[in-house]
PDB file of N, CA and C in Angstrom:
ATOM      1  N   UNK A   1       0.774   9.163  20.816  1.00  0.00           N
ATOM      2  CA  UNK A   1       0.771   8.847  19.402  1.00  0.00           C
ATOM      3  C   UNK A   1       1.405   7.482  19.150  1.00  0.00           C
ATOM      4  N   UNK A   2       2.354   7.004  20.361  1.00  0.00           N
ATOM      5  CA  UNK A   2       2.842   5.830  19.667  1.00  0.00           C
ATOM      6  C   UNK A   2       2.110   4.447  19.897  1.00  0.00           C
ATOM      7  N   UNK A   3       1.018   4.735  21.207  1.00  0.00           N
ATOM      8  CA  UNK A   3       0.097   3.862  21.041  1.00  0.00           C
ATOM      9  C   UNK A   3      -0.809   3.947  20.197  1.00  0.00           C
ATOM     10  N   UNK A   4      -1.177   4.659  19.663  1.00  0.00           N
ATOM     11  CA  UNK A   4      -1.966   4.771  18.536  1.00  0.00           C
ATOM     12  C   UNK A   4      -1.417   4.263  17.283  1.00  0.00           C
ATOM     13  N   UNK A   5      -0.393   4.243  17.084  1.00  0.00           N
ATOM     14  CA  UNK A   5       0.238   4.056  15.934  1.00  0.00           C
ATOM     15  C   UNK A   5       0.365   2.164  16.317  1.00  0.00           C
ATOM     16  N   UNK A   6       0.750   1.884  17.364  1.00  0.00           N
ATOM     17  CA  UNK A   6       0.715   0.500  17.541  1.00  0.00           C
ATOM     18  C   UNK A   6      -0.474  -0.384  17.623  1.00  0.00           C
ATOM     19  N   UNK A   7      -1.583  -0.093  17.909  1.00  0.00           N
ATOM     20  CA  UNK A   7      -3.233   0.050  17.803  1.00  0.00           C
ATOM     21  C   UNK A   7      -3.225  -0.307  16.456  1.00  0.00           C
ATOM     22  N   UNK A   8      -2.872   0.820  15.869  1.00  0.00           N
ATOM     23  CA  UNK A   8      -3.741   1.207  14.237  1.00  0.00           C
ATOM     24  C   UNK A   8      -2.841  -0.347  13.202  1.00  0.00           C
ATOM     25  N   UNK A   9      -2.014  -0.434  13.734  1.00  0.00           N
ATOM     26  CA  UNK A   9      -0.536  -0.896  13.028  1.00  0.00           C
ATOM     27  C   UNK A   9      -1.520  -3.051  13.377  1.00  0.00           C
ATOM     28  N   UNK A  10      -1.697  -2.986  14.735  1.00  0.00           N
ATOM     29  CA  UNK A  10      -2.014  -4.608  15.001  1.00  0.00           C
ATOM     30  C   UNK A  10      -3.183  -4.761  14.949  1.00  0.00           C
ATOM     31  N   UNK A  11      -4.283  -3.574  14.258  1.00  0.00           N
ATOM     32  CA  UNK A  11      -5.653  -3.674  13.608  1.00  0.00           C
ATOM     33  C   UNK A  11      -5.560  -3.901  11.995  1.00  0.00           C
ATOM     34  N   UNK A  12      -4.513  -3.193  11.590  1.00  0.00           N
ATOM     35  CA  UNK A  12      -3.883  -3.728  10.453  1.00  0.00           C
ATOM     36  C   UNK A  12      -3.596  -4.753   9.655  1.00  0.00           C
ATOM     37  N   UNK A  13      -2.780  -5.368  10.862  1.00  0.00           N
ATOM     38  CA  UNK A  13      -2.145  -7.082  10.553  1.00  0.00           C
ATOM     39  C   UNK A  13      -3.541  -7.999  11.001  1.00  0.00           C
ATOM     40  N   UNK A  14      -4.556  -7.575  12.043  1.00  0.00           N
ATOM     41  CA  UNK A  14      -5.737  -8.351  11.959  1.00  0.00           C
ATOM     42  C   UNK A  14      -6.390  -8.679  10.717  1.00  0.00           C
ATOM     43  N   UNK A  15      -6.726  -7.469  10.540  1.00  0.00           N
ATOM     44  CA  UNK A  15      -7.540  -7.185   8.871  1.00  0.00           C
ATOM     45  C   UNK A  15      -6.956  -7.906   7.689  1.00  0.00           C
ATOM     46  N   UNK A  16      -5.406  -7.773   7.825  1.00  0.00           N
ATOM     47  CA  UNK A  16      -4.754  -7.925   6.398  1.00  0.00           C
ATOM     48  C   UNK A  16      -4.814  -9.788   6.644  1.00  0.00           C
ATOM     49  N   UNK A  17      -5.098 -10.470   7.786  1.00  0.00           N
ATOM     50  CA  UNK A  17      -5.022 -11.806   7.850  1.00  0.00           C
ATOM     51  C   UNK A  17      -6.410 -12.204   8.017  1.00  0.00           C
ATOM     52  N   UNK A  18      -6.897 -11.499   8.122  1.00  0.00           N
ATOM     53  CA  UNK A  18      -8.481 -11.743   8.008  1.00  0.00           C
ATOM     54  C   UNK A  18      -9.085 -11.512   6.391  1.00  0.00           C
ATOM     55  N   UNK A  19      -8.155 -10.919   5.763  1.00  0.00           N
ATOM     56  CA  UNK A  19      -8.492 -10.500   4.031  1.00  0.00           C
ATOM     57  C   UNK A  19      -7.941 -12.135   3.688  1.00  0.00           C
ATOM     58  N   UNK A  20      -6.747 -12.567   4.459  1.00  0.00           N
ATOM     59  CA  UNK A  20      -6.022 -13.738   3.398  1.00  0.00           C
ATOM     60  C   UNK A  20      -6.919 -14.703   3.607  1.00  0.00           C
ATOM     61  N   UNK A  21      -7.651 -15.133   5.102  1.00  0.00           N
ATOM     62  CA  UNK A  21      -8.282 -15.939   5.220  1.00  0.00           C
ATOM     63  C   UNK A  21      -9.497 -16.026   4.490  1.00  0.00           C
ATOM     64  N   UNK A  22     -10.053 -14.995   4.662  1.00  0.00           N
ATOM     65  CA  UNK A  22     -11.535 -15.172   3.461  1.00  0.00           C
ATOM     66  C   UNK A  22     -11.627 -15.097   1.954  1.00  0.00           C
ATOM     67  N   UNK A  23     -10.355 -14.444   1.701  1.00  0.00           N
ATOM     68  CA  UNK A  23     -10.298 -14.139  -0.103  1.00  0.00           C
ATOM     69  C   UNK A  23      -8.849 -15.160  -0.881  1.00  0.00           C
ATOM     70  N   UNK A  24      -8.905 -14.192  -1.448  1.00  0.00           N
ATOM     71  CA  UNK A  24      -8.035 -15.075  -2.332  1.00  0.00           C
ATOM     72  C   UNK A  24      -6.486 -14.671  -2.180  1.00  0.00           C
ATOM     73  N   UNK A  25      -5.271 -15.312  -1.670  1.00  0.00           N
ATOM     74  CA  UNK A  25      -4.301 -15.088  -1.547  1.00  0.00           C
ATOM     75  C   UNK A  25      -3.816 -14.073  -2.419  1.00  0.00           C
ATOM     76  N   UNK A  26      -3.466 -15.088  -3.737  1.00  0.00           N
ATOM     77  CA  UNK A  26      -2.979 -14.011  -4.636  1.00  0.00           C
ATOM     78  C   UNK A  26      -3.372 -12.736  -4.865  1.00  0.00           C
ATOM     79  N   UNK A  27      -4.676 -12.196  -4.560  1.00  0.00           N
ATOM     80  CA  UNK A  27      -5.911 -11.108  -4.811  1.00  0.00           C
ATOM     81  C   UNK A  27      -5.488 -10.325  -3.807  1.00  0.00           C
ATOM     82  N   UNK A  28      -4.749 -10.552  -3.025  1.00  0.00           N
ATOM     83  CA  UNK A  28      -5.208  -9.636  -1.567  1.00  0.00           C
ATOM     84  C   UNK A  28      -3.620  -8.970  -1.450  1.00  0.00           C
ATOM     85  N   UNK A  29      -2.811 -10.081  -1.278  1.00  0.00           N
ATOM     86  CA  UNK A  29      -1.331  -9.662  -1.473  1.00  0.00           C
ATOM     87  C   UNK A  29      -0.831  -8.330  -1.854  1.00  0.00           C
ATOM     88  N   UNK A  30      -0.926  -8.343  -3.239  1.00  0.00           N
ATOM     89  CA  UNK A  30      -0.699  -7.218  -4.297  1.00  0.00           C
ATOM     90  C   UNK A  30      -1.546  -5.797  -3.746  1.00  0.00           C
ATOM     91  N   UNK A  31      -2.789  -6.253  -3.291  1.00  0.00           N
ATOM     92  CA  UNK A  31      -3.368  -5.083  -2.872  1.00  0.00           C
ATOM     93  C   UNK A  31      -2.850  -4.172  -1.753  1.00  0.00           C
ATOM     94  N   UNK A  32      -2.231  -4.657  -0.922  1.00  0.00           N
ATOM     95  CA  UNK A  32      -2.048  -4.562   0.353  1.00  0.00           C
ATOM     96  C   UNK A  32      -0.313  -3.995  -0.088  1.00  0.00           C
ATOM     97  N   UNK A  33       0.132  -4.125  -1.482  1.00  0.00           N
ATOM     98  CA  UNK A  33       1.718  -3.615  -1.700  1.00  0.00           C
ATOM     99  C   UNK A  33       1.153  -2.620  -2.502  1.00  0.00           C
ATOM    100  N   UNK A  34      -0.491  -1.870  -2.913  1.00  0.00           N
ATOM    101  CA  UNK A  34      -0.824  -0.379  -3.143  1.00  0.00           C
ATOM    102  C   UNK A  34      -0.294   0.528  -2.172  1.00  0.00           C
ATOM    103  N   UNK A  35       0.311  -0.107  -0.810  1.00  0.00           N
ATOM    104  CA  UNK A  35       0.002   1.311   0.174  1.00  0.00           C
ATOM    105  C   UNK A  35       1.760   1.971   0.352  1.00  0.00           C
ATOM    106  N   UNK A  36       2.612   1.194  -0.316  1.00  0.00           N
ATOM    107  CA  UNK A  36       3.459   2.206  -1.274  1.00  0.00           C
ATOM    108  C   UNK A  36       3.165   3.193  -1.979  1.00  0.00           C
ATOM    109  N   UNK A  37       2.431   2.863  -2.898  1.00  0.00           N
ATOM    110  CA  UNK A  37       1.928   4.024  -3.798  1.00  0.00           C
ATOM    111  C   UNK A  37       1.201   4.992  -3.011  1.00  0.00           C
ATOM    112  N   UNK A  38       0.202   4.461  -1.942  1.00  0.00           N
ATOM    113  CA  UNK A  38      -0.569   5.541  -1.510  1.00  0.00           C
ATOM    114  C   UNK A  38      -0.391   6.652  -0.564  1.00  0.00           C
ATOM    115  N   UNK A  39       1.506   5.751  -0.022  1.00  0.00           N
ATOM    116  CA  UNK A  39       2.201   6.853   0.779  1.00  0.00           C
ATOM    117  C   UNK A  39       2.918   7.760  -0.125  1.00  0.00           C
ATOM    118  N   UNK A  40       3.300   7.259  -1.201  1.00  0.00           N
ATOM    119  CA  UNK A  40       4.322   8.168  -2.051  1.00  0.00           C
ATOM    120  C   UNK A  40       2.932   9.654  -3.041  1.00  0.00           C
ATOM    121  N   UNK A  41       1.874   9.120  -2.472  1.00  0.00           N
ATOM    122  CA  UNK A  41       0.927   9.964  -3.551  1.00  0.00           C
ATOM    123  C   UNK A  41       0.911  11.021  -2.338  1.00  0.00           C
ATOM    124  N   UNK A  42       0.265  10.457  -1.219  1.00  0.00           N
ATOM    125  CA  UNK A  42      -0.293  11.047   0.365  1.00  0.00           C
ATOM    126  C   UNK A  42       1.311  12.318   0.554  1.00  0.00           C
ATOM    127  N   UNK A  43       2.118  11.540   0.303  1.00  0.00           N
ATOM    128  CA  UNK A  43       3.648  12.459   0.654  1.00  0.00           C
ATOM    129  C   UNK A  43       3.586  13.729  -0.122  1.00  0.00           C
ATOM    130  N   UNK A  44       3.105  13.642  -1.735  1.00  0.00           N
ATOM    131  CA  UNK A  44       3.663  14.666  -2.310  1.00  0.00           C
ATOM    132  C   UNK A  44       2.535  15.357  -2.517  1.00  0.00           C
ATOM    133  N   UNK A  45       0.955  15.209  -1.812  1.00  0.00           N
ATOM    134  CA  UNK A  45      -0.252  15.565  -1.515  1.00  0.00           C
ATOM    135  C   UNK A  45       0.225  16.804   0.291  1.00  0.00           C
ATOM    136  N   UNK A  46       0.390  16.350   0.847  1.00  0.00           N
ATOM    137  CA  UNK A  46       0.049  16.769   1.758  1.00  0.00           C
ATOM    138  C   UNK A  46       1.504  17.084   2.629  1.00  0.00           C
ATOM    139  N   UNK A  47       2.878  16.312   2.420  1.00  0.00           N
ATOM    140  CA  UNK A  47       3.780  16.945   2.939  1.00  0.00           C
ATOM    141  C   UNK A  47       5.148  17.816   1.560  1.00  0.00           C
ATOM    142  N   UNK A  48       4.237  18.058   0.722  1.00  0.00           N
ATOM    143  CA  UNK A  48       4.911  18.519  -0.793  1.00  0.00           C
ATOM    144  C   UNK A  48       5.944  18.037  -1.030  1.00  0.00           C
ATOM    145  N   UNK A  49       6.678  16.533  -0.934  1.00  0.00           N
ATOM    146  CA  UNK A  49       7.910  16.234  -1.308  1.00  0.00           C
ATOM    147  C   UNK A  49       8.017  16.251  -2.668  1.00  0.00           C
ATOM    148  N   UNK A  50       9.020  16.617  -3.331  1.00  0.00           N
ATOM    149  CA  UNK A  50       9.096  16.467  -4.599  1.00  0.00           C
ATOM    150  C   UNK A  50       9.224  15.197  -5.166  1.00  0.00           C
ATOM    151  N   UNK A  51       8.570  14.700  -6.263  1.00  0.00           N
ATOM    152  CA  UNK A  51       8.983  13.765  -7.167  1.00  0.00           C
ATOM    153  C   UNK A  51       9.908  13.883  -8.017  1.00  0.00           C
ATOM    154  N   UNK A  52      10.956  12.962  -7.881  1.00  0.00           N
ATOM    155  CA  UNK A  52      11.640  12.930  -9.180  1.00  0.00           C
ATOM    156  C   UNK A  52      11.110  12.052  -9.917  1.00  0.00           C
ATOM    157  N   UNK A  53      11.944  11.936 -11.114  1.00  0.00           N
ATOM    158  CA  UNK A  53      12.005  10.999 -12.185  1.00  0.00           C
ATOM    159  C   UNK A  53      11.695   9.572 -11.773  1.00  0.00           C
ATOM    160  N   UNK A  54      13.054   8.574 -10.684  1.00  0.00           N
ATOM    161  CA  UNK A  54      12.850   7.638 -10.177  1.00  0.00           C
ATOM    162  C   UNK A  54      11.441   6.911  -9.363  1.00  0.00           C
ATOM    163  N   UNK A  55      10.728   8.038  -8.711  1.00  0.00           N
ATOM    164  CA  UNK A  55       9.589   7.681  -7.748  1.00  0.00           C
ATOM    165  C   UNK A  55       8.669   7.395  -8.777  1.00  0.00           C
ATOM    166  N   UNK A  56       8.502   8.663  -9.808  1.00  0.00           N
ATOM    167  CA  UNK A  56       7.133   8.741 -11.012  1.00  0.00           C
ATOM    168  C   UNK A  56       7.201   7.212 -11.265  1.00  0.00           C
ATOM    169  N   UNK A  57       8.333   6.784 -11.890  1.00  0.00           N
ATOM    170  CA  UNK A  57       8.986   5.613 -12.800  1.00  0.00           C
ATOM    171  C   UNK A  57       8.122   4.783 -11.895  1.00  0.00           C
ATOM    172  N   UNK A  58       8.531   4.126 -10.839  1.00  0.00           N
ATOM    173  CA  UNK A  58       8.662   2.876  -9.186  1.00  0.00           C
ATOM    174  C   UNK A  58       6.651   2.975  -8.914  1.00  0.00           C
ATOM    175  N   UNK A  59       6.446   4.408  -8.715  1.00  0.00           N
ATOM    176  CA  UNK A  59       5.226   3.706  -8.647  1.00  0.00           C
ATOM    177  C   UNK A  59       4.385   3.689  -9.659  1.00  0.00           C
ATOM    178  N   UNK A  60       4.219   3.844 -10.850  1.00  0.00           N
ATOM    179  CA  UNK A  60       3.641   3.601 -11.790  1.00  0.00           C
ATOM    180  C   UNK A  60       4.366   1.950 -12.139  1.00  0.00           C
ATOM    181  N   UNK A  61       5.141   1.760 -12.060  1.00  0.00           N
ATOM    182  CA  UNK A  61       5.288   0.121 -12.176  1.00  0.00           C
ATOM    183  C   UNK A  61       4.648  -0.398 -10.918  1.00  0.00           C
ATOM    184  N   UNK A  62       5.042  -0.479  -9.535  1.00  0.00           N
ATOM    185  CA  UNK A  62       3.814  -0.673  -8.463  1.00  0.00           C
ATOM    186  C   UNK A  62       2.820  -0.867  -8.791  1.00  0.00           C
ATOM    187  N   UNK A  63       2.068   0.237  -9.295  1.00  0.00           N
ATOM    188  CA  UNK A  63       0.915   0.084 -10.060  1.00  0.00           C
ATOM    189  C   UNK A  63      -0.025  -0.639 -10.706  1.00  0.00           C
ATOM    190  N   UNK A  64       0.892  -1.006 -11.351  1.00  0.00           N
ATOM    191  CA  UNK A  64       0.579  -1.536 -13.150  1.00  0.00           C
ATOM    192  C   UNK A  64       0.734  -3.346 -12.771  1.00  0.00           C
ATOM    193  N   UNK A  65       2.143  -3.406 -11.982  1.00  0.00           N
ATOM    194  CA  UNK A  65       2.102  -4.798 -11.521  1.00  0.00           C
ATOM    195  C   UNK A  65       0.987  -5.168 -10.629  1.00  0.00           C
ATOM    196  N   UNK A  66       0.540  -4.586  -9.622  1.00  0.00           N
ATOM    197  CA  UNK A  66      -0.393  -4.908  -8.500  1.00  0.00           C
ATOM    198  C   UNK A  66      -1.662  -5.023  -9.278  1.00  0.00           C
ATOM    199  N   UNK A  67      -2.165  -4.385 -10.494  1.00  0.00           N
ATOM    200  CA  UNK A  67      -3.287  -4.425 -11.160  1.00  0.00           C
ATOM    201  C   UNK A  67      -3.050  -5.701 -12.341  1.00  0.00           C
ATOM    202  N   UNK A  68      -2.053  -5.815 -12.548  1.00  0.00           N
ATOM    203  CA  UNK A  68      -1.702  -7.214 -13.848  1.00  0.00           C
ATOM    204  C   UNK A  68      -1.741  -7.935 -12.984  1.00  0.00           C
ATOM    205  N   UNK A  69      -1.181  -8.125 -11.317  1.00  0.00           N
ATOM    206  CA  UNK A  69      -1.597  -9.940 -10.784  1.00  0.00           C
ATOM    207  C   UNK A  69      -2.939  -9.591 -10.239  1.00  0.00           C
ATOM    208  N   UNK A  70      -3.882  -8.485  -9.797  1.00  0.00           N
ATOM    209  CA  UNK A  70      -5.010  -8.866  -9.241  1.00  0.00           C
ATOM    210  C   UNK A  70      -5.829  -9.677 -10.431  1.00  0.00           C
ATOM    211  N   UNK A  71      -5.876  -8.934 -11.901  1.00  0.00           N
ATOM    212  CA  UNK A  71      -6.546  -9.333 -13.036  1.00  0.00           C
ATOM    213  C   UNK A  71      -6.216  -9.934 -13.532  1.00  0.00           C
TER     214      UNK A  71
END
């Protein structure tokens, strides 16, 4: 698993520098700081952590910012 995880991890950083090179800096950035949100959604999806107050709050600003600089 931990080669896999190191695999998946430096196919990652390929992609995510292969997004900066062809698109638009600012555009791609922000996108790529969704996968906060998509661990904190994936977490309380599939390993039931609870949300508090603070997380709801953090990624709904995440959110909201990553969608105000893409647009």
């Amino acid at each position: 698993f931990l080669i896999l995880s190191g695999l998946a991890t430096g196919a990652s950083w390929l992609c995510y520098y292969k997004a900066i090179q062809i698109g638009d800096v600012s555009k791609v950035v922000p996108i790529d700081k969704l996968s906060v949100v998509f661990t904190l959604v994936l977490a309380f999806i599939f390993l039931h952590e609870e949300f508090n107050a603070k997380s709801v709050i953090g990624c709904i600003l995440i959110a909201a910012g990553t969608l105000f600089m893409v647009l």
